[in-house]
Protein backbone atom coordinates (compact mmCIF):
# COMPACT_ATOMS: atom_id res chain seq x y z
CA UNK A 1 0.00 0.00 0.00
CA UNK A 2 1.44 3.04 -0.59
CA UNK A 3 1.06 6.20 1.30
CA UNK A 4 -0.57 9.48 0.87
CA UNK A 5 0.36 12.78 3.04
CA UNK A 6 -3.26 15.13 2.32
CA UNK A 7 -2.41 19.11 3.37
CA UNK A 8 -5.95 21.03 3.43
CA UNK A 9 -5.40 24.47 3.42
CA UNK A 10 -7.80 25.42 6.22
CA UNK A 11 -9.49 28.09 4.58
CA UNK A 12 -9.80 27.77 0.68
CA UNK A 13 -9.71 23.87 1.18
CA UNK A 14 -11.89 23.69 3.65
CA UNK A 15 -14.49 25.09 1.17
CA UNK A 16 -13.60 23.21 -1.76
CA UNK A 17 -14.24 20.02 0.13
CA UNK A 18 -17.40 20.73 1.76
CA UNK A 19 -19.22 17.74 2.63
CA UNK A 20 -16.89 15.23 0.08
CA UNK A 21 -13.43 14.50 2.03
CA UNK A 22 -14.81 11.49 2.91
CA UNK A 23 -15.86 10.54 -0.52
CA UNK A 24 -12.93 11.87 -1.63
CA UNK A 25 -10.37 10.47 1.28
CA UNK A 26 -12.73 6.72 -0.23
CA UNK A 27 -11.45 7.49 -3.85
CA UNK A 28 -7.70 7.66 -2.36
CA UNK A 29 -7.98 4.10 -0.37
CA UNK A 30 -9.53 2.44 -3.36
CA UNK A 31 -6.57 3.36 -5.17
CA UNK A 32 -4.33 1.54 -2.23
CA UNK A 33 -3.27 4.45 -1.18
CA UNK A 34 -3.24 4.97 3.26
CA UNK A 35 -4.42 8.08 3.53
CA UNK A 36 -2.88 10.82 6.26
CA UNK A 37 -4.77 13.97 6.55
CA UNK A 38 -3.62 17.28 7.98
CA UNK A 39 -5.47 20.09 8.12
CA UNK A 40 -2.43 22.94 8.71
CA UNK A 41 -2.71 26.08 11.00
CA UNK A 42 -0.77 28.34 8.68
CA UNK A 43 1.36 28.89 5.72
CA UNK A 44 4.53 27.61 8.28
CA UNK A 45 2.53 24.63 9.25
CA UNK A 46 1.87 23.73 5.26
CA UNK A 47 6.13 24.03 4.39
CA UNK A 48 7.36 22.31 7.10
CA UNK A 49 5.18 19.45 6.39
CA UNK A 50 5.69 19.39 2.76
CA UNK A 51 9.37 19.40 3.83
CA UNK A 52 9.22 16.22 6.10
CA UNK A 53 6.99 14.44 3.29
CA UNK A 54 10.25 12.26 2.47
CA UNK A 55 8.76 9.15 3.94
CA UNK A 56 5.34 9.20 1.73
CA UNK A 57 5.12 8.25 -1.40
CA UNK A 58 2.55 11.61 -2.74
CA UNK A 59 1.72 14.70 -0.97
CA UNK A 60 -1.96 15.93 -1.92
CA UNK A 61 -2.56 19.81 -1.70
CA UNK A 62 -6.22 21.03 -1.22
CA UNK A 63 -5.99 24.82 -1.90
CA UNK A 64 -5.60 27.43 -4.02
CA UNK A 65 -2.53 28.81 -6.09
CA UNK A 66 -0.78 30.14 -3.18
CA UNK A 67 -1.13 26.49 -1.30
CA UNK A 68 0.29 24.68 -4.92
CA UNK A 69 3.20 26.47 -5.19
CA UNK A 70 4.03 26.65 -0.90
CA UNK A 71 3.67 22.83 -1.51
CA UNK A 72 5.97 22.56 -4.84
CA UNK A 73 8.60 25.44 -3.43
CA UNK A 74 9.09 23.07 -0.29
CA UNK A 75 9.22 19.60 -2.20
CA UNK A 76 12.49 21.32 -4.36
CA UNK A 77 13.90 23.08 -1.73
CA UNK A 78 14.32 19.86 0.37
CA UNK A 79 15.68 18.31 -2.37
CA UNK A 80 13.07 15.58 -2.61
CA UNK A 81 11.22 13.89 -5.78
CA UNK A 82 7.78 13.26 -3.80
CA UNK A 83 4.89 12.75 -6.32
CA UNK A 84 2.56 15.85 -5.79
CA UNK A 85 -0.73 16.15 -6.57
CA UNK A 86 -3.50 18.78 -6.10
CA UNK A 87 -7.13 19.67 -5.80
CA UNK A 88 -7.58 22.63 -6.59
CA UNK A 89 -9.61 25.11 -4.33
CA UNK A 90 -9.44 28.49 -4.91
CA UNK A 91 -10.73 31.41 -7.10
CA UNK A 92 -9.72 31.58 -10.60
CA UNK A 93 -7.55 28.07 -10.09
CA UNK A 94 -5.59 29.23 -13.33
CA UNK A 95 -2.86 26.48 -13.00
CA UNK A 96 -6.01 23.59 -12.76
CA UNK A 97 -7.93 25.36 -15.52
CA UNK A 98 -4.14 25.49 -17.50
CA UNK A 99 -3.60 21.68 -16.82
CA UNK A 100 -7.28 20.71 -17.33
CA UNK A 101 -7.38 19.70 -13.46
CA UNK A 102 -11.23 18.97 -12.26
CA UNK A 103 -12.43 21.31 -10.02
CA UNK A 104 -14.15 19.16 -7.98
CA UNK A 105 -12.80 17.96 -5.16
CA UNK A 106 -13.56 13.85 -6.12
CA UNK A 107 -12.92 14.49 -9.74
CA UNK A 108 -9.38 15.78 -8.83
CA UNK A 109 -8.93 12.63 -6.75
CA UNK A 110 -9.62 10.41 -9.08
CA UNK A 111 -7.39 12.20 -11.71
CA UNK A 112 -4.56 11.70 -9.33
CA UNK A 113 -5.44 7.95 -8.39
CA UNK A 114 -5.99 7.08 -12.19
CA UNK A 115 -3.42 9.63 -13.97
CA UNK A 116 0.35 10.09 -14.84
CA UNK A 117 3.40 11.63 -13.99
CA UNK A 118 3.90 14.58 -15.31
CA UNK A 119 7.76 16.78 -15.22
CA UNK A 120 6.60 20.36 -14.81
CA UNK A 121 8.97 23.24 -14.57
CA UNK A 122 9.73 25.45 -11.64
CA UNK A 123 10.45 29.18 -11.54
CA UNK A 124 12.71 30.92 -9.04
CA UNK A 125 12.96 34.28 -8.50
CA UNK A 126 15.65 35.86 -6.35
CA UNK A 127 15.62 32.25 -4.38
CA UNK A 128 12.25 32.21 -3.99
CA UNK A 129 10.11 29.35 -5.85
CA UNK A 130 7.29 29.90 -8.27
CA UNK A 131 4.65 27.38 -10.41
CA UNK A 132 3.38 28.93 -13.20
CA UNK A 133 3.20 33.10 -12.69
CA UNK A 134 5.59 36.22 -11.38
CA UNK A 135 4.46 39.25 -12.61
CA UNK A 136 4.80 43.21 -11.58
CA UNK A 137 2.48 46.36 -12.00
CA UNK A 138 -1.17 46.84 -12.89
CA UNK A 139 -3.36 44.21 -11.98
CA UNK A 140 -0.74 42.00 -10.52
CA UNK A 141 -1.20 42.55 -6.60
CA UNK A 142 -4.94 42.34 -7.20
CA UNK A 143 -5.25 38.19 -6.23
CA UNK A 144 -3.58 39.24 -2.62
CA UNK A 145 -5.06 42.57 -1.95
CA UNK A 146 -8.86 41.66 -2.77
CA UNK A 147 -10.52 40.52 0.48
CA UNK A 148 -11.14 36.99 1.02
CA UNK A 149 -14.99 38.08 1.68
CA UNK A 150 -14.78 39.82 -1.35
CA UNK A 151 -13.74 36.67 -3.22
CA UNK A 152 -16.21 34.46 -0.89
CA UNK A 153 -18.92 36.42 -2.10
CA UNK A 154 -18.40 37.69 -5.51
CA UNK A 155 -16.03 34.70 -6.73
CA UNK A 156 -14.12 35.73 -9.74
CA UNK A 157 -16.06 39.30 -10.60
CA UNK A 158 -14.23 40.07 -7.37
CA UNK A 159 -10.89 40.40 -9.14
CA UNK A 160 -12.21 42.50 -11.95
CA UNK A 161 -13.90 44.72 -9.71
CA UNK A 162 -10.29 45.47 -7.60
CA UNK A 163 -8.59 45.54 -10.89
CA UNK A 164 -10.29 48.18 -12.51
CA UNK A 165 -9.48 50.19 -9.65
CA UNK A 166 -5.68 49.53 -10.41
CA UNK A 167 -6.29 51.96 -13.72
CA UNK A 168 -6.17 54.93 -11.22
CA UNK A 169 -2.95 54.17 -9.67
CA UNK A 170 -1.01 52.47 -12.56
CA UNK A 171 2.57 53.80 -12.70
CA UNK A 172 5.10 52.94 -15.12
CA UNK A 173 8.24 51.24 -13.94
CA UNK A 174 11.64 52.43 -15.89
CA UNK A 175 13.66 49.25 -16.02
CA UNK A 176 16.34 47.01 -18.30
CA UNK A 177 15.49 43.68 -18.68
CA UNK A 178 18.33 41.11 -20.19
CA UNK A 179 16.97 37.65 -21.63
CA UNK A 180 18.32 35.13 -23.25
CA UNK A 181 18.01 36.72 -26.68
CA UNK A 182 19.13 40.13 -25.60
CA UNK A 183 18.12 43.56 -24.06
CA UNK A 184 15.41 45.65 -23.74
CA UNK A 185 14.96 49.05 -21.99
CA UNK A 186 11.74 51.37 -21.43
CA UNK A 187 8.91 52.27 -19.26
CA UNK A 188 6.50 49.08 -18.15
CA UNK A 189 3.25 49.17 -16.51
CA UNK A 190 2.87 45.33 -16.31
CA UNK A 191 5.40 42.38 -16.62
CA UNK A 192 4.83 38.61 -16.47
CA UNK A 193 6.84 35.69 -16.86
CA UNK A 194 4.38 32.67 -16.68
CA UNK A 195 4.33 29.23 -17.67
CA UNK A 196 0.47 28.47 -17.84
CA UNK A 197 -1.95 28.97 -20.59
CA UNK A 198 -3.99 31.23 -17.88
CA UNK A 199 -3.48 34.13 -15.62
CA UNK A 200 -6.05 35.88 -13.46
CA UNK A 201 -8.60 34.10 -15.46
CA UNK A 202 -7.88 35.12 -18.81
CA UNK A 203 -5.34 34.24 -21.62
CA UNK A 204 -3.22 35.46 -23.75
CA UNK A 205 -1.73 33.71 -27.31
CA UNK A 206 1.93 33.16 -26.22
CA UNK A 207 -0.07 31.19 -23.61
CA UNK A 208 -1.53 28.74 -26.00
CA UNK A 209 1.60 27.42 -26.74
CA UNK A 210 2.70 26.38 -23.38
CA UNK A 211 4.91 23.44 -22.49
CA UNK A 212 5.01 22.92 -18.91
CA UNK A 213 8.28 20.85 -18.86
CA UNK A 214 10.48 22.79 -21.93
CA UNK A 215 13.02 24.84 -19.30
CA UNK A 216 11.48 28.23 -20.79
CA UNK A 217 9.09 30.37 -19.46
CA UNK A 218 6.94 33.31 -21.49
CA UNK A 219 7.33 36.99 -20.76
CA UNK A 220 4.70 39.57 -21.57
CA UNK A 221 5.98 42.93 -21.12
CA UNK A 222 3.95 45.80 -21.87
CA UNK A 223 4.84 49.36 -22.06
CA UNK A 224 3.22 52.62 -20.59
CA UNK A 225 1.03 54.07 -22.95
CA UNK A 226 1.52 57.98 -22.90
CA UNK A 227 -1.43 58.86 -25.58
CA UNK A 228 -4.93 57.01 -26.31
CA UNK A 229 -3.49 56.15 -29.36
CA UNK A 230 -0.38 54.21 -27.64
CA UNK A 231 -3.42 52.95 -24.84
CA UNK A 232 -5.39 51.76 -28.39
CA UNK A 233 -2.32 50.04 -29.56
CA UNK A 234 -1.97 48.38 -26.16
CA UNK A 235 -5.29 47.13 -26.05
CA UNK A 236 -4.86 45.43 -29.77
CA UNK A 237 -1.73 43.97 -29.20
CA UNK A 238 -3.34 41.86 -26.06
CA UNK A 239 -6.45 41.53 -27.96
CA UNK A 240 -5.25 40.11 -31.44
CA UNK A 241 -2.69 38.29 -29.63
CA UNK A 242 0.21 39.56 -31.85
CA UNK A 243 3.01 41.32 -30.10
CA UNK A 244 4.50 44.54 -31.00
CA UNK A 245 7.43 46.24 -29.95
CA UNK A 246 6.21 50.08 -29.70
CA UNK A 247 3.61 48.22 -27.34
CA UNK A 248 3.86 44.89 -26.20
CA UNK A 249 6.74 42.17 -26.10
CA UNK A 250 6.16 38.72 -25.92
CA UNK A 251 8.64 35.93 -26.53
CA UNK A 252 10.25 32.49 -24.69
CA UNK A 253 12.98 32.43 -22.13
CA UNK A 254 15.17 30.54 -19.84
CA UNK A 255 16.43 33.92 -18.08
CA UNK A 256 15.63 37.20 -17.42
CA UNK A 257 17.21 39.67 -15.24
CA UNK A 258 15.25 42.78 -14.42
CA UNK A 259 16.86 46.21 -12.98
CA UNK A 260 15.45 49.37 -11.85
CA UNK A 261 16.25 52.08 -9.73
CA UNK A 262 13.16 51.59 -7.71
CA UNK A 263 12.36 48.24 -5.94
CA UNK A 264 9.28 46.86 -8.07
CA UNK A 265 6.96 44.56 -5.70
CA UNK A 266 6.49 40.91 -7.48
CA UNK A 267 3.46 39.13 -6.95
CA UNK A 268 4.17 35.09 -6.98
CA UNK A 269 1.42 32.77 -8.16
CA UNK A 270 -0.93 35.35 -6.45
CA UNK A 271 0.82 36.18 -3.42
CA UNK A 272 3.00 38.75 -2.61
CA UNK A 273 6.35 38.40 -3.61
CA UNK A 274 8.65 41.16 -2.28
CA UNK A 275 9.76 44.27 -3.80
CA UNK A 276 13.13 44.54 -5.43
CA UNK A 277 15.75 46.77 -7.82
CA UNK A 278 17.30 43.95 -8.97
CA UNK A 279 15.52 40.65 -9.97
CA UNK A 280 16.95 37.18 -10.76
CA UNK A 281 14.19 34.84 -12.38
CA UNK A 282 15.50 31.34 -13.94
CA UNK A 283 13.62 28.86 -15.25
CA UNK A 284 13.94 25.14 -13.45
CA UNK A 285 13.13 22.50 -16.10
CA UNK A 286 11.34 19.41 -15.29
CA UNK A 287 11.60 20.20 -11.56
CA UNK A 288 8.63 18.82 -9.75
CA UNK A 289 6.41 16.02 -10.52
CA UNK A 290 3.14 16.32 -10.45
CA UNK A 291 0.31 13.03 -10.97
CA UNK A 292 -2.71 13.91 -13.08
């Protein structure tokens, strides 16, 4: 029999589950798997045990975006090769809706008792681990800063609501960015490196070409509009899905250093990432393993 660690984030997990852990804890031990369930008390509580997961043979997350990549960031930062798997239970759930994991609690389980193993890469950025999205400026603090009631209530309207306010505030950040392919300098109002074929709900082209275990990531840079006419060729860009340098950049990379001469705050699959001048990201292939 082989054995299962289950994290439950104990507030976006909780309410994915509802009324179905036991149907879906049933799912796990009639795939001959002995179930241990923890329900943790904090973020803390949810590394440290995906760091002492050594002796199981998967680690289940229940959570949302933030709990996937506390759980992944731990399992490579210990240095171990535990099979992870997730059920997804949060807002937008962009990395399930990427990989085309169920959304329900037993259909999840039953995609990791009946699926594969599947190499997925890891981001870092200045250290810090990342699963599928690290991204700066307008819109990008919006998953941390809206209210959990907010989100509890209103679901994913709740993010467009708290990101149209972001349109008052946008600031452009002046920055050099060096990639694999070369250089580019300017003024930004959003930046992304991702590797999932959604963000914040939506999606982009470059997205729709996504392979989760190629060592690159995709970077979406746009730049500040300074006339309704650069704002029109902003919108178009996203829109047609066709990049253009006077407005938007997007390409493939393994690297990317960014530099500024004011610290730009990161948000990290939806949770704040710090704020820096100078910002490593690199691109770890095949990192993690994930069942599905």
């Amino acid at each position: 029999m082989k054995k299962m660690l289950f994290l439950i984030n104990p507030v976006s997990g909780k309410l994915v589950l509802n009324d179905s852990l036991m149907e879906v804890i049933e799912v796990f031990a009639g795939g001959d798997y002995e179930v241990t369930v923890r329900l943790t008390k904090s973020k803390e509580d949810m590394v440290t045990a995906a760091k002492e997961s050594a002796v199981y043979d998967i680690i289940v997350c229940c959570g949302g975006d933030g709990t996937l990549n506390m759980v992944a960031g731990a399992i490579y930062e210990a240095g171990l090769d535990t099979l992870i798997g997730y059920i997804p239970g949060g807002t937008t759930n962009d990395f399930a809706n990427s990989r085309r994991i169920d959304t329900v609690a037993v259909g999840a389980a039953k995609q990791i008792v009946d699926g594969v193993t599947r190499d997925t890469d890891l981001g870092i950025l200045n250290g810090a681990p990342f699963m599928y999205v690290a991204a700066f400026g307008m819109f990008s603090d919006v998953s941390y800063l809206t209210s959990r009631e907010m989100k509890k209530n209103l679901g994913h309207a709740a993010y467009i609501i708290e990101g149209l306010k972001s349109f008052s505030t946008a600031k452009p950040y002046k920055l050099k960015m060096t990639y694999d392919g070369g250089e580019i300098e300017g003024d930004f109002i959003y930046g992304m490196v991702s590797n999932s074929r959604r963000v914040g709900g939506f999606t982009m082209p470059i997205m729709q070409n996504v392979l989760y275990d190629d060592g690159e990531m995709e970077i979406v840079l746009v730049r500040h509009p300074k006339s309704p006419v650069e704002m029109q060729k902003v919108i178009n860009a996203l829109v047609m899905q066709t990049a253009d340098e006077s407005s938007v950049y997007m390409f493939k990379t393994k690297k990317a250093v960014f530099e500024s001469d004011v610290e730009i705050p990161w948000t990290l699959d939806g949770e704040f990432g710090g704020a820096y001048k100078h910002t490593d990201i690199e691109v770890k292939g095949s990192a993690v393993k994930m069942v599905f």
